[in-house]
N, C-alpha and C. Protein backbone atom coordinates (compact mmCIF):
# COMPACT_ATOMS: atom_id res chain seq x y z
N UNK A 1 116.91 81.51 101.06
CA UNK A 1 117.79 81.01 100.00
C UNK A 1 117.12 81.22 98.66
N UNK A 2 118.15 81.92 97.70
CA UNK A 2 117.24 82.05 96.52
C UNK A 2 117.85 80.89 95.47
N UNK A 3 117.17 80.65 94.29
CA UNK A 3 117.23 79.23 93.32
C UNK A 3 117.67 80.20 92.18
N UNK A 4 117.88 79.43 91.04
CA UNK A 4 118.24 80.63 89.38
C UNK A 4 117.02 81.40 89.14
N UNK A 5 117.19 82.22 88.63
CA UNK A 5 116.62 83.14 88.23
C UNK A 5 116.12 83.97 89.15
N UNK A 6 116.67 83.87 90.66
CA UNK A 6 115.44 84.46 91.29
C UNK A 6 114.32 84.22 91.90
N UNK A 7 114.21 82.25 91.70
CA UNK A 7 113.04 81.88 92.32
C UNK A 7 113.63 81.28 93.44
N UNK A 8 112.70 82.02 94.46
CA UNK A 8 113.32 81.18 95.75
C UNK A 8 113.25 79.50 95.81
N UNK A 9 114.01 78.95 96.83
CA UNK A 9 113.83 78.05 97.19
C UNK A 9 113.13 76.99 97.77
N UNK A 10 112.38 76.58 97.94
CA UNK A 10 111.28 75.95 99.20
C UNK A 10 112.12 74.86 100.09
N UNK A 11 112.48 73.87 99.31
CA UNK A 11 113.02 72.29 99.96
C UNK A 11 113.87 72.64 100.52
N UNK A 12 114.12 71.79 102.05
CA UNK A 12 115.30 71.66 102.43
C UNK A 12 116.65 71.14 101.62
N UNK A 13 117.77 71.20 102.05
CA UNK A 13 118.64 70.82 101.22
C UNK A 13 119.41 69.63 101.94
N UNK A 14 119.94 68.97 101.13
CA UNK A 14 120.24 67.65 101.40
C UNK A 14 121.75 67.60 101.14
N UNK A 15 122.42 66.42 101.80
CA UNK A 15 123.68 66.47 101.72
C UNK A 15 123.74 64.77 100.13
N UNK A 16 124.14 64.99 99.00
CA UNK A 16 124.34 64.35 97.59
C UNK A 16 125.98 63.76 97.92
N UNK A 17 126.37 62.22 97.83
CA UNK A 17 127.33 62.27 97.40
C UNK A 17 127.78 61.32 96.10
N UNK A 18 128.66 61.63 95.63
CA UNK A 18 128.74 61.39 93.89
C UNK A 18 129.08 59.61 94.72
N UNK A 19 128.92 59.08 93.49
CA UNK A 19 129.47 57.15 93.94
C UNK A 19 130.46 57.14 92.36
N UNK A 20 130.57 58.03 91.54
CA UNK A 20 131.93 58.06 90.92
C UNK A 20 132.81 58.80 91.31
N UNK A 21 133.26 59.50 92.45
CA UNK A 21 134.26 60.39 93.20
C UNK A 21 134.06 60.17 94.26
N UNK A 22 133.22 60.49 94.77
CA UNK A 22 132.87 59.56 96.33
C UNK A 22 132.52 61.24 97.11
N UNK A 23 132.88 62.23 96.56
CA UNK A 23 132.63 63.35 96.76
C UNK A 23 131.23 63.74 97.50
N UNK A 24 130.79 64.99 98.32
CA UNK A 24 129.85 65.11 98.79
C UNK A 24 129.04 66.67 98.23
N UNK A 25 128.02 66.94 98.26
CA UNK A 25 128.00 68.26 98.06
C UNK A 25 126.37 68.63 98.32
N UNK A 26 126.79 69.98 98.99
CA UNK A 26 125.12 70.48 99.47
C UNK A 26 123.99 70.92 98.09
N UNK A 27 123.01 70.43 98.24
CA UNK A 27 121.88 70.37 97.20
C UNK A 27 120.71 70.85 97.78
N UNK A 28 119.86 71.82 97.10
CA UNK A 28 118.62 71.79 97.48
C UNK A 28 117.84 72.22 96.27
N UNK A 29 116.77 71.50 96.61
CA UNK A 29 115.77 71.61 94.81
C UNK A 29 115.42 72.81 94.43
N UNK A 30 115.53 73.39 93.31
CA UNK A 30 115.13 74.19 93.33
C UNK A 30 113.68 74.49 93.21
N UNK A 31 112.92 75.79 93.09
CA UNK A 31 111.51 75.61 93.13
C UNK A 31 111.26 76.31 91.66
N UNK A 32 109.63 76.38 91.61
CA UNK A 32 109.28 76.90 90.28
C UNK A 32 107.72 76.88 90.44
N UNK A 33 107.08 77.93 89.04
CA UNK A 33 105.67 78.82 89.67
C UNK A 33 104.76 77.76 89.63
N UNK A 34 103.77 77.44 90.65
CA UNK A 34 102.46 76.83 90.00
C UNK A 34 101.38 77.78 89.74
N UNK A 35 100.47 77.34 88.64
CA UNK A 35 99.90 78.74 88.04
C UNK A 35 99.02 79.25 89.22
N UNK A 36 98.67 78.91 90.79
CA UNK A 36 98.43 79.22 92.17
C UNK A 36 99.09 80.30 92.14
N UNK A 37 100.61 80.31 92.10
CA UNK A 37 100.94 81.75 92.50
C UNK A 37 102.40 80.71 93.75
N UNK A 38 102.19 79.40 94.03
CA UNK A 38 102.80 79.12 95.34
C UNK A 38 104.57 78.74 94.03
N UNK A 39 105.08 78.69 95.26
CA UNK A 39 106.48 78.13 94.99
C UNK A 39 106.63 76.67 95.04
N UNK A 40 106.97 75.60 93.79
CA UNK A 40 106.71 74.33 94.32
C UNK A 40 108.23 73.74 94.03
N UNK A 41 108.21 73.03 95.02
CA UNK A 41 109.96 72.03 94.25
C UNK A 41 110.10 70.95 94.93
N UNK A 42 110.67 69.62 94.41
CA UNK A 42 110.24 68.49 94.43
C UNK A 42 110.90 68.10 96.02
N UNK A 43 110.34 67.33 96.32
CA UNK A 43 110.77 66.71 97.95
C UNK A 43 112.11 65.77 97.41
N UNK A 44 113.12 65.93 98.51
CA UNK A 44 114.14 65.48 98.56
C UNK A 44 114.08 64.38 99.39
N UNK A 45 114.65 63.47 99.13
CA UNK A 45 114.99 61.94 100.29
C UNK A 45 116.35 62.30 100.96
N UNK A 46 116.19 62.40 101.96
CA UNK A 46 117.40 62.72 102.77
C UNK A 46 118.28 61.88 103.21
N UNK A 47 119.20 62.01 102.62
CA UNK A 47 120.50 60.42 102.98
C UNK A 47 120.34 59.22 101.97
N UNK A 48 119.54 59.28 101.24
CA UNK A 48 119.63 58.96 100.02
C UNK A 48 120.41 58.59 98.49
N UNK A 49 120.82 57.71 98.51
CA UNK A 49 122.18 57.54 97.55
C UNK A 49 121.64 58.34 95.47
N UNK A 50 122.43 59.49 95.11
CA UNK A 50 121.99 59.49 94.67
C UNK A 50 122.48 58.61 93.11
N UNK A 51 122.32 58.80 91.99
CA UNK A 51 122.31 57.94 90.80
C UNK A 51 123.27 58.77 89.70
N UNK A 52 124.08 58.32 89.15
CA UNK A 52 124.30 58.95 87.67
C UNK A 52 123.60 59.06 86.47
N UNK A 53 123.52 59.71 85.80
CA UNK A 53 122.56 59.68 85.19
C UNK A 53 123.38 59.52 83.49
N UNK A 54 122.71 58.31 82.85
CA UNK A 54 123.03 57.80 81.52
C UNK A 54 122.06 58.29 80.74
N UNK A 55 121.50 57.20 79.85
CA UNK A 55 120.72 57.76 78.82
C UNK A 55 119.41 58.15 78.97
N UNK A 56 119.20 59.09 78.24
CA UNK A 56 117.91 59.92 79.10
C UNK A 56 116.51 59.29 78.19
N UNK A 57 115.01 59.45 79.10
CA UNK A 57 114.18 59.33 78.76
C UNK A 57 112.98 60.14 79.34
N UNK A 58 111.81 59.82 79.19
CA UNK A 58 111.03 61.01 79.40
C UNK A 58 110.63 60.83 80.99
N UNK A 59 110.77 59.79 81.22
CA UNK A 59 110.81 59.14 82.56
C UNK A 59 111.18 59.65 83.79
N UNK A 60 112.69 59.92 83.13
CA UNK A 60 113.57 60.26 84.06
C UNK A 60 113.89 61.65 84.23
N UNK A 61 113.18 62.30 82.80
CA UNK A 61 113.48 63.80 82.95
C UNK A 61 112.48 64.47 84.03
N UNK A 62 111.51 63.93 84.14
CA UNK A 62 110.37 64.62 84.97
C UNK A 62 109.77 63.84 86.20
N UNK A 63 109.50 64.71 87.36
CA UNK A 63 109.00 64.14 88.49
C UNK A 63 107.57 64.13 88.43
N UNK A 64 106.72 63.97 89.38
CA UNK A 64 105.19 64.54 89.68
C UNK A 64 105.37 64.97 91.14
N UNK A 65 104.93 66.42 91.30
CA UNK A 65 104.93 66.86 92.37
C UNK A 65 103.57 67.83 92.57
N UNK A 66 103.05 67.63 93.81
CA UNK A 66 101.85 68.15 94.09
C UNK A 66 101.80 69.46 94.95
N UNK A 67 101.39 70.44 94.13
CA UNK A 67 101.56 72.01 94.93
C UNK A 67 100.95 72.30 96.46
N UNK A 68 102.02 72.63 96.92
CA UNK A 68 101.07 72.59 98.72
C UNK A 68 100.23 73.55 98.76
N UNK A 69 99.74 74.49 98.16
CA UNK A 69 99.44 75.68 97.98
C UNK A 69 97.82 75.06 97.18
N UNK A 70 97.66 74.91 96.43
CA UNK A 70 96.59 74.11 95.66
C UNK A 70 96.26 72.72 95.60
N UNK A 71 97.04 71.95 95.95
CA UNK A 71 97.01 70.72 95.60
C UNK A 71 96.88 69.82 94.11
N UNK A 72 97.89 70.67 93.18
CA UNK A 72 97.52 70.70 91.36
C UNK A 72 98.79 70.08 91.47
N UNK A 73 98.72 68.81 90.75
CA UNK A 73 99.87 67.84 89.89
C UNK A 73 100.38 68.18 88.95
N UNK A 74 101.57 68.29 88.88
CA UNK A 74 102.05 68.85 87.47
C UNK A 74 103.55 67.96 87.31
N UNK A 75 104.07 68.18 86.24
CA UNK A 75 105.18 67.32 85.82
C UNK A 75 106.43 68.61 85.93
N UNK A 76 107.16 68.33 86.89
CA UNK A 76 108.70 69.38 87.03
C UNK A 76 109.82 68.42 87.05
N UNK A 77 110.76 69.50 86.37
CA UNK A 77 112.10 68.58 86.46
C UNK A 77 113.12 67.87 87.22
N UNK A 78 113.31 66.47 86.62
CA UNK A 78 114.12 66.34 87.75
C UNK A 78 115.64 66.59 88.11
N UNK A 79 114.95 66.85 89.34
CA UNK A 79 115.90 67.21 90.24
C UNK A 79 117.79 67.00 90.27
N UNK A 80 118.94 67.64 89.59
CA UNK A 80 119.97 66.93 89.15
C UNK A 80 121.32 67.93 89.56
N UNK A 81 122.47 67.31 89.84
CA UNK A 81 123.68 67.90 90.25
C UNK A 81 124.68 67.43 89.50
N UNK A 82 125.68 68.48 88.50
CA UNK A 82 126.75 68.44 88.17
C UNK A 82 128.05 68.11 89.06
N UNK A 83 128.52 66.94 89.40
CA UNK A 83 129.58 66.93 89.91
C UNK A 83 130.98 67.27 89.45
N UNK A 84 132.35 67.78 90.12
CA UNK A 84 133.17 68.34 89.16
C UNK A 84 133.69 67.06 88.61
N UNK A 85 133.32 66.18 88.90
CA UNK A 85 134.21 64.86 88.57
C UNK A 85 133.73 64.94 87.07
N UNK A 86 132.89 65.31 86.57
CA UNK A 86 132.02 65.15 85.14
C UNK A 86 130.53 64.92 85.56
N UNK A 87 130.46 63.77 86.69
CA UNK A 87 129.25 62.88 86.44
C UNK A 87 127.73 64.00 86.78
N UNK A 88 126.68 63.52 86.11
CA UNK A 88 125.74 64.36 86.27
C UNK A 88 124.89 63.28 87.83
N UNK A 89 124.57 64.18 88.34
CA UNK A 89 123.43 62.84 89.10
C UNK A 89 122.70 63.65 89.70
N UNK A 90 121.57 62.36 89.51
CA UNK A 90 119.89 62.81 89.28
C UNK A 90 120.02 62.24 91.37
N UNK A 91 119.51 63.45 92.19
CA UNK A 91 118.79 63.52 93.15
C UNK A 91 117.61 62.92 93.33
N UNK A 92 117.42 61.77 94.57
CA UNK A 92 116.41 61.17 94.99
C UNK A 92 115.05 62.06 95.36
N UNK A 93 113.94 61.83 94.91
CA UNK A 93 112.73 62.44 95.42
C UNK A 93 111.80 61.52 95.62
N UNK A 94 111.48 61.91 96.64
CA UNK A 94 110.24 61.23 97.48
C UNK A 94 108.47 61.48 96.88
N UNK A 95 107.85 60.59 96.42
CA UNK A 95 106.67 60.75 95.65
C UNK A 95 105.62 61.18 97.16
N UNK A 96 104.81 62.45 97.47
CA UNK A 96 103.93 62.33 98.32
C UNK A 96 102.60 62.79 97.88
N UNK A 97 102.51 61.17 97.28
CA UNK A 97 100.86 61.18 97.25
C UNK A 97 99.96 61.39 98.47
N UNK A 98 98.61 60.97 98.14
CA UNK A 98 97.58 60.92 98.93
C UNK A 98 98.19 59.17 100.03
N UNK A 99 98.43 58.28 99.17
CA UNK A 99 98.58 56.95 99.37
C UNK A 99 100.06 57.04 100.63
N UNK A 100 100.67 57.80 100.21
CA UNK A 100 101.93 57.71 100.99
C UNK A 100 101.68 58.87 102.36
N UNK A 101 101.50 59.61 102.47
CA UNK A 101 100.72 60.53 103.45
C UNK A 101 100.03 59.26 104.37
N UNK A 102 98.92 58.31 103.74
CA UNK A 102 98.77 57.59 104.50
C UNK A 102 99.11 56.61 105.77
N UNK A 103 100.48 56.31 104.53
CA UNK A 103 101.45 55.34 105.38
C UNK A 103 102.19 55.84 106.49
N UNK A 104 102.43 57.44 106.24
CA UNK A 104 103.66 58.32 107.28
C UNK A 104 102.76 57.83 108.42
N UNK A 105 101.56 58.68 108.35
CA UNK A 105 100.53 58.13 109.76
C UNK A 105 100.54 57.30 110.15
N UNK A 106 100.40 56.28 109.26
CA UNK A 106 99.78 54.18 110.01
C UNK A 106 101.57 54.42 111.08
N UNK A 107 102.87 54.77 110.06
CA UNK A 107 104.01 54.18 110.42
C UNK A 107 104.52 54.79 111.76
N UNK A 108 104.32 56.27 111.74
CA UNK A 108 104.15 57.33 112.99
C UNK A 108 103.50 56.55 113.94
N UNK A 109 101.98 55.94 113.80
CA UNK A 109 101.22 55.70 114.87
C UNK A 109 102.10 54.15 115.46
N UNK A 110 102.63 53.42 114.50
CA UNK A 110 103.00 52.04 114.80
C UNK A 110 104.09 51.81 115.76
N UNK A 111 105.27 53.17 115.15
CA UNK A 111 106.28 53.53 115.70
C UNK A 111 106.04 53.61 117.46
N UNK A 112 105.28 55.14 117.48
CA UNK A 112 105.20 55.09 118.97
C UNK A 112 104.81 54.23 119.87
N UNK A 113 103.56 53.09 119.36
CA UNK A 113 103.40 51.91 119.94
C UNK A 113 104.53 51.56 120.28
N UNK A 114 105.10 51.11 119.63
CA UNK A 114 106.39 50.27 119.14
C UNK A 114 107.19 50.65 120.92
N UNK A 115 107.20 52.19 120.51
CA UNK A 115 108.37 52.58 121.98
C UNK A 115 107.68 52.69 123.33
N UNK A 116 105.95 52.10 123.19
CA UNK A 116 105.74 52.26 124.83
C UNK A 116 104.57 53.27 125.09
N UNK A 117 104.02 53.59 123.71
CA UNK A 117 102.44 54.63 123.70
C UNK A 117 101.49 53.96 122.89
N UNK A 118 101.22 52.91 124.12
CA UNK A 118 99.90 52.09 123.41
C UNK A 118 98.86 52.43 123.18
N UNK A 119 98.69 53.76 123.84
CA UNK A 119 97.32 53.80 123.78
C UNK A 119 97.37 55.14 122.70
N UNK A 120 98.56 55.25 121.61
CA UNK A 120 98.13 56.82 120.44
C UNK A 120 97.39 56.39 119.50
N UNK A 121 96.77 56.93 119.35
CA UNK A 121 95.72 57.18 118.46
C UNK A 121 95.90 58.73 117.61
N UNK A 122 94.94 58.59 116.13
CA UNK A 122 94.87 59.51 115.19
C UNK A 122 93.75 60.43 115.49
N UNK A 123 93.93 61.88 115.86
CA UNK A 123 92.91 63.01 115.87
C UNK A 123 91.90 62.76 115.10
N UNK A 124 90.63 63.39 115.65
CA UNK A 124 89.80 63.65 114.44
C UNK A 124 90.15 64.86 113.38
N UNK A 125 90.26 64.66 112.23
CA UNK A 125 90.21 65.52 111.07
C UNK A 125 91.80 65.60 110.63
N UNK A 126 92.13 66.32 109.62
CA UNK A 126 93.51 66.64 109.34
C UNK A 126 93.53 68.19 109.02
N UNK A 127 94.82 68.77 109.52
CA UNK A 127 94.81 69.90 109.22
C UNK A 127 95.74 70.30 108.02
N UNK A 128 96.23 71.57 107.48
CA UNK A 128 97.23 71.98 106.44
C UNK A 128 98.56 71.38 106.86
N UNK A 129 98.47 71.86 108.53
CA UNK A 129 100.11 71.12 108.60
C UNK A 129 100.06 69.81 108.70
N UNK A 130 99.04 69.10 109.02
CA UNK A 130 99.33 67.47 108.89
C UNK A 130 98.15 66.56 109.74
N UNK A 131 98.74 65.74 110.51
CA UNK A 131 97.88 65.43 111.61
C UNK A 131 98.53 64.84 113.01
N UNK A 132 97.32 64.99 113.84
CA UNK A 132 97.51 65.29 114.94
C UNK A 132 97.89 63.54 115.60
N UNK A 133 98.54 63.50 116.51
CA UNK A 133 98.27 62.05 117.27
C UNK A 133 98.33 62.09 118.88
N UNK A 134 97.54 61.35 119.57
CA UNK A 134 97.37 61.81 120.80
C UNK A 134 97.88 60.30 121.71
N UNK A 135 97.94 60.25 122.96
CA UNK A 135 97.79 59.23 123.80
C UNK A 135 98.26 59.98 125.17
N UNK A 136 98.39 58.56 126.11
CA UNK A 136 98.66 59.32 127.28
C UNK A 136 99.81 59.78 127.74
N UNK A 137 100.01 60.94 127.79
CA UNK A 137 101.62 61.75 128.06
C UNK A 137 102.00 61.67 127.12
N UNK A 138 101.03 61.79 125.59
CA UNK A 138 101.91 62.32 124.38
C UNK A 138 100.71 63.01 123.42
N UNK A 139 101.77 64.18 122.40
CA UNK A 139 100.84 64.98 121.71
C UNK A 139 102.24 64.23 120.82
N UNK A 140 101.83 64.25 119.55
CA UNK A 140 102.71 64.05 118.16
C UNK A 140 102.14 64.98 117.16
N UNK A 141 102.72 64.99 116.68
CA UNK A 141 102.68 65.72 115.03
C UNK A 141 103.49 64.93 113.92
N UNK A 142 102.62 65.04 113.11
CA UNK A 142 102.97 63.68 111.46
C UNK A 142 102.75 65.18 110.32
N UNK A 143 103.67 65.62 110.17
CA UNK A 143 103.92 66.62 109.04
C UNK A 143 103.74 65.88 107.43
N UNK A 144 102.76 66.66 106.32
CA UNK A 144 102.22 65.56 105.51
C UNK A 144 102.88 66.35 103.98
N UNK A 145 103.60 67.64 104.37
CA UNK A 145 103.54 68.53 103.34
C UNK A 145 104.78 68.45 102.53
N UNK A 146 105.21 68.69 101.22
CA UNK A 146 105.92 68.80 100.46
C UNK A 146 107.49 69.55 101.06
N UNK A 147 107.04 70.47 101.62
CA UNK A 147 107.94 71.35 102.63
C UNK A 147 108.53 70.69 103.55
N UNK A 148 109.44 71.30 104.24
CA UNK A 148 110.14 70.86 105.27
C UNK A 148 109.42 71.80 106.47
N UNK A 149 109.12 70.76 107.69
CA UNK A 149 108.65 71.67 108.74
C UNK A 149 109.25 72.65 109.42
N UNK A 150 108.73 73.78 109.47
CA UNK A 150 109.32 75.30 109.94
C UNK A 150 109.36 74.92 111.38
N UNK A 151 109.86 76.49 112.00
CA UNK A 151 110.49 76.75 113.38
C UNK A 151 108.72 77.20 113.74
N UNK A 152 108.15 77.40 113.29
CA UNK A 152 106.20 77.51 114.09
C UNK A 152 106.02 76.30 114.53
N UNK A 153 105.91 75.05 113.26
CA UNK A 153 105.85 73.32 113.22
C UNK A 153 105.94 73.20 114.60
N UNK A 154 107.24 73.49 114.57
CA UNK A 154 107.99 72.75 115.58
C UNK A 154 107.83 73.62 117.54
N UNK A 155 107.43 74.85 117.30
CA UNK A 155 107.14 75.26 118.44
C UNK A 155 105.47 74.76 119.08
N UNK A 156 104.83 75.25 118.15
CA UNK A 156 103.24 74.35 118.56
C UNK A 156 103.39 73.23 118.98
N UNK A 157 104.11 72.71 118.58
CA UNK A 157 103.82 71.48 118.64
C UNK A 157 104.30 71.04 120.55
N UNK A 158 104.93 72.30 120.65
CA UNK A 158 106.21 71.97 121.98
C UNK A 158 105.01 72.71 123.07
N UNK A 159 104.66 73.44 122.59
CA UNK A 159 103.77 74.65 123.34
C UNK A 159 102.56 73.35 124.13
N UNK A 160 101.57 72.60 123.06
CA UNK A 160 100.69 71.70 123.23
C UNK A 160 100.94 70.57 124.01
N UNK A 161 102.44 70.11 123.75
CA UNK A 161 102.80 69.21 125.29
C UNK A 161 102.88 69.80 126.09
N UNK A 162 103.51 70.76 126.39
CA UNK A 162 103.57 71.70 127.60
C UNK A 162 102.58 71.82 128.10
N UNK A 163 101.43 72.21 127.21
CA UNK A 163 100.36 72.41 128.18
C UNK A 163 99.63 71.35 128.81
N UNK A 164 99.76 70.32 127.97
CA UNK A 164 99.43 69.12 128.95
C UNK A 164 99.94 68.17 129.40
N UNK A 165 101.37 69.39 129.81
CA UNK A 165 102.27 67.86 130.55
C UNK A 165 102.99 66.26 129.84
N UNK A 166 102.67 67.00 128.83
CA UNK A 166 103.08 65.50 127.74
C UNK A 166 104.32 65.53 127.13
N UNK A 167 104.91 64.54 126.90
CA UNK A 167 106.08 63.97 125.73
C UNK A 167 105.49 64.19 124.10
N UNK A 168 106.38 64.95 123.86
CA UNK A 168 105.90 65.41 122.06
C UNK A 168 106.75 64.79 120.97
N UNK A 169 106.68 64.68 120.30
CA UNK A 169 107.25 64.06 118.74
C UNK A 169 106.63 64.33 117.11
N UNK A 170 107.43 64.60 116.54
CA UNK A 170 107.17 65.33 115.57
C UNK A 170 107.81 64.25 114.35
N UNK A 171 106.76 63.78 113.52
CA UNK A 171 107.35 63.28 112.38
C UNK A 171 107.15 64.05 110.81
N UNK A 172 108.03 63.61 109.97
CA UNK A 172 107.68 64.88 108.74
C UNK A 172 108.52 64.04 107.47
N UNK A 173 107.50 64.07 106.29
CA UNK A 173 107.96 63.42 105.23
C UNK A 173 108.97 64.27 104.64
N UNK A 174 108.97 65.38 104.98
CA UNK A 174 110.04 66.51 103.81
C UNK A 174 111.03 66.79 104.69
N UNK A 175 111.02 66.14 106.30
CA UNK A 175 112.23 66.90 106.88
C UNK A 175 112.62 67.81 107.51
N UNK A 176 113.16 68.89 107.80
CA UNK A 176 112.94 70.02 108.57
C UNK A 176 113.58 71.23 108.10
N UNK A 177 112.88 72.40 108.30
CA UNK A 177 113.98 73.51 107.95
C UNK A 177 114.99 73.29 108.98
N UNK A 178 116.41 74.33 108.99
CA UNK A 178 117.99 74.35 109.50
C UNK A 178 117.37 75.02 110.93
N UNK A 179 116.83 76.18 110.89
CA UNK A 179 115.86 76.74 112.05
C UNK A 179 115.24 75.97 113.40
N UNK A 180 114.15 75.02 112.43
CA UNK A 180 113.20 74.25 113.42
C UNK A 180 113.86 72.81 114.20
N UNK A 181 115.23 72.39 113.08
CA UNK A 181 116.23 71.46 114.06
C UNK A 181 116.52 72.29 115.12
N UNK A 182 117.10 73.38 114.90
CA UNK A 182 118.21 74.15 115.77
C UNK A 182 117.21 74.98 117.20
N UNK A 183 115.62 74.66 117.01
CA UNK A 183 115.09 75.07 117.70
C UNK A 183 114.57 73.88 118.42
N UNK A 184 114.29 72.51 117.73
CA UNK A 184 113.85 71.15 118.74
C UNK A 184 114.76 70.86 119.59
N UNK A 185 116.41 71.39 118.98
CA UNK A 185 116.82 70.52 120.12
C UNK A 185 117.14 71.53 121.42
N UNK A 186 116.59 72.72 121.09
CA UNK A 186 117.04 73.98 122.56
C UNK A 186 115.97 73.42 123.52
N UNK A 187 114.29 73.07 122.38
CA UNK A 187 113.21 72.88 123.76
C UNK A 187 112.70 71.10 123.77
N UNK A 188 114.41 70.38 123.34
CA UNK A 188 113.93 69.19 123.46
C UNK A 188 113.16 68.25 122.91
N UNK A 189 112.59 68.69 121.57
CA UNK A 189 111.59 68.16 120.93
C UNK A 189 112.20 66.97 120.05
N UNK A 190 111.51 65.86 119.92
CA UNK A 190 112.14 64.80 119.13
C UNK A 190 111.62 64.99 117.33
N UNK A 191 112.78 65.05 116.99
CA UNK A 191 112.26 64.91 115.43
C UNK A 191 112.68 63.90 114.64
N UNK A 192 111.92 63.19 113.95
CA UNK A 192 112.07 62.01 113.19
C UNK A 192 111.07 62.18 111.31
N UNK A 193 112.07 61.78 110.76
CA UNK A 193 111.82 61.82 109.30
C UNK A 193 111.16 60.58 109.00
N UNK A 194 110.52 60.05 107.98
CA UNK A 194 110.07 58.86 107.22
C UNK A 194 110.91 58.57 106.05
N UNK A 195 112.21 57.75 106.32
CA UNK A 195 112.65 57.03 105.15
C UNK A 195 112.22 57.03 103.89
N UNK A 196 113.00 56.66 103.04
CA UNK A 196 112.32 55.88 101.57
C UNK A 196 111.48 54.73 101.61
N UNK A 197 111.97 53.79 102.65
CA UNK A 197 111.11 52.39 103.03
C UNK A 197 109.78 53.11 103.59
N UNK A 198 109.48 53.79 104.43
CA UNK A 198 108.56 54.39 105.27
C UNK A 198 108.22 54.44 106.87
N UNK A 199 109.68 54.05 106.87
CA UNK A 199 110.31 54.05 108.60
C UNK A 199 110.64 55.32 108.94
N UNK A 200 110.13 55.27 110.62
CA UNK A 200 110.77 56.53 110.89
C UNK A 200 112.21 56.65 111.34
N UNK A 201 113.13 57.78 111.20
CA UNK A 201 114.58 57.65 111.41
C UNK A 201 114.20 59.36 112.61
N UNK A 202 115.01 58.82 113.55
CA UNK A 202 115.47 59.94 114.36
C UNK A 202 116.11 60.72 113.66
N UNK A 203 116.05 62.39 113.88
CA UNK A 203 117.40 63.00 113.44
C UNK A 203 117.92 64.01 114.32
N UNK A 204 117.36 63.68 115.45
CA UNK A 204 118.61 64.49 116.35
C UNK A 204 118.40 64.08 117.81
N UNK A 205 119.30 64.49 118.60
CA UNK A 205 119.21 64.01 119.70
C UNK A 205 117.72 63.60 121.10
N UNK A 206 117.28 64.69 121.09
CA UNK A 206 115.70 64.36 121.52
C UNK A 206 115.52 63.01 121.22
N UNK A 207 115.26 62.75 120.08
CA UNK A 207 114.72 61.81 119.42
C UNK A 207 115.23 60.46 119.50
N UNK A 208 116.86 60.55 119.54
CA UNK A 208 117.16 59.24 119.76
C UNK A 208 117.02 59.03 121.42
N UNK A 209 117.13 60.07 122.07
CA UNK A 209 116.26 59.28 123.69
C UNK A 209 115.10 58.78 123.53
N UNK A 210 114.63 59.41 123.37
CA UNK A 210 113.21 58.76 123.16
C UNK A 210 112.51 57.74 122.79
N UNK A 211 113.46 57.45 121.28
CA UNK A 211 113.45 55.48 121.11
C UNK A 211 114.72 54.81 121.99
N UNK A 212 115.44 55.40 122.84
CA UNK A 212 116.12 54.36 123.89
C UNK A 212 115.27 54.37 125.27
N UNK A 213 114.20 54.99 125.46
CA UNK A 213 113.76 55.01 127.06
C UNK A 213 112.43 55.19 126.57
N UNK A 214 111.49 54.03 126.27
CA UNK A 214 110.48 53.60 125.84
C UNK A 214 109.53 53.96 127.23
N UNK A 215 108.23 54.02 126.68
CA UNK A 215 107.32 54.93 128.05
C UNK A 215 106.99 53.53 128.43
């Protein structure tokens, strides 16, 4: 998917609906250069109500988003949709600090407790795509990146239960590419997002078995 001018896209796209028309409409952020060379564009909250936007300030014109590519903070715009109704509205984005990365993990690890994997625990180390979580008859994946997790994400991750016989789950602050849904649910894989609160939400079928038939 390409963005104006020519710059591709990165973020998944999200479904926006106006709350002065009630209208719905497909959105995805666009991206823009970090002086890296990577493509960066702000993380979207998915299902997220978004806002109209009144009088402007400097506040509201700009996000902080951190390049996955470098890890360099910079101030980009925010994120906003013309509805035909008139109204302008400013798109929800998800801040992923260092601090919030944290929480996906604690909430990932709490979660699976939660459904019956007492004994997961956090890998040693973290990698680019995120981190790892282990227990018995489960491999997880906690996706930490600005991006939405690809159709690779999501096959490793399927490949590594397989090989050891385990129940897999995949959580991800940015969501998923259209691909790596359309590929969890052929090999079964559960995928679950982290809310705005910092809960995890199922988003497709895998997944909601999985929190109904607790191990």
């Amino acid at each position: 998917m390409v963005g104006g001018r020519g710059v591709p896209t990165v973020g998944e796209s999200v479904l926006v609906r106006c709350p002065d028309c009630g209208h719905s409409h497909r959105f995805t952020a666009p991206a823009y250069p970090c002086p890296c060379g990577s493509a960066v564009s702000a993380p979207l909250v998915t299902d997220a109500p978004a806002t109209v936007a009144g009088r402007r300030s400097w506040d509201e014109e700009w996000v902080s988003v951190d390049c996955s590519g470098c890890g360099r903070r910079d101030h980009w715009p925010q994120p906003e949709l013309g509805c035909p109704c008139g109204a302008l509205l400013r798109v929800p984005v998800r801040p992923v600090t260092a601090a919030a990365k944290g929480d996906a993990v604690h909430a990932a690890v709490l979660y699976l407790r939660g459904i019956g994997f007492r004994d997961v625990v956090r890998s040693d180390g973290e990698q680019a795509a995120g981190v790892d979580l282990r227990g018995p008859g489960l491999v997880a994946q906690v996706g930490l990146g600005t991006r939405p997790a690809d159709i690779r994400a999501v096959e490793c991750l399927w490949l590594n239960a397989l090989s050891e016989s385990a129940v897999s789950a995949f959580f991800s602050l940015a969501g998923y590419a259209d691909e790596a849904r359309e590929r969890a649910d052929t090999l079964g894989v559960p995928l679950f997002v982290l809310d705005p609160a910092g809960a995890p939400r199922p988003v497709n079928g895998p997944a909601d078995d999985l929190s109904r038939s607790p191990a």
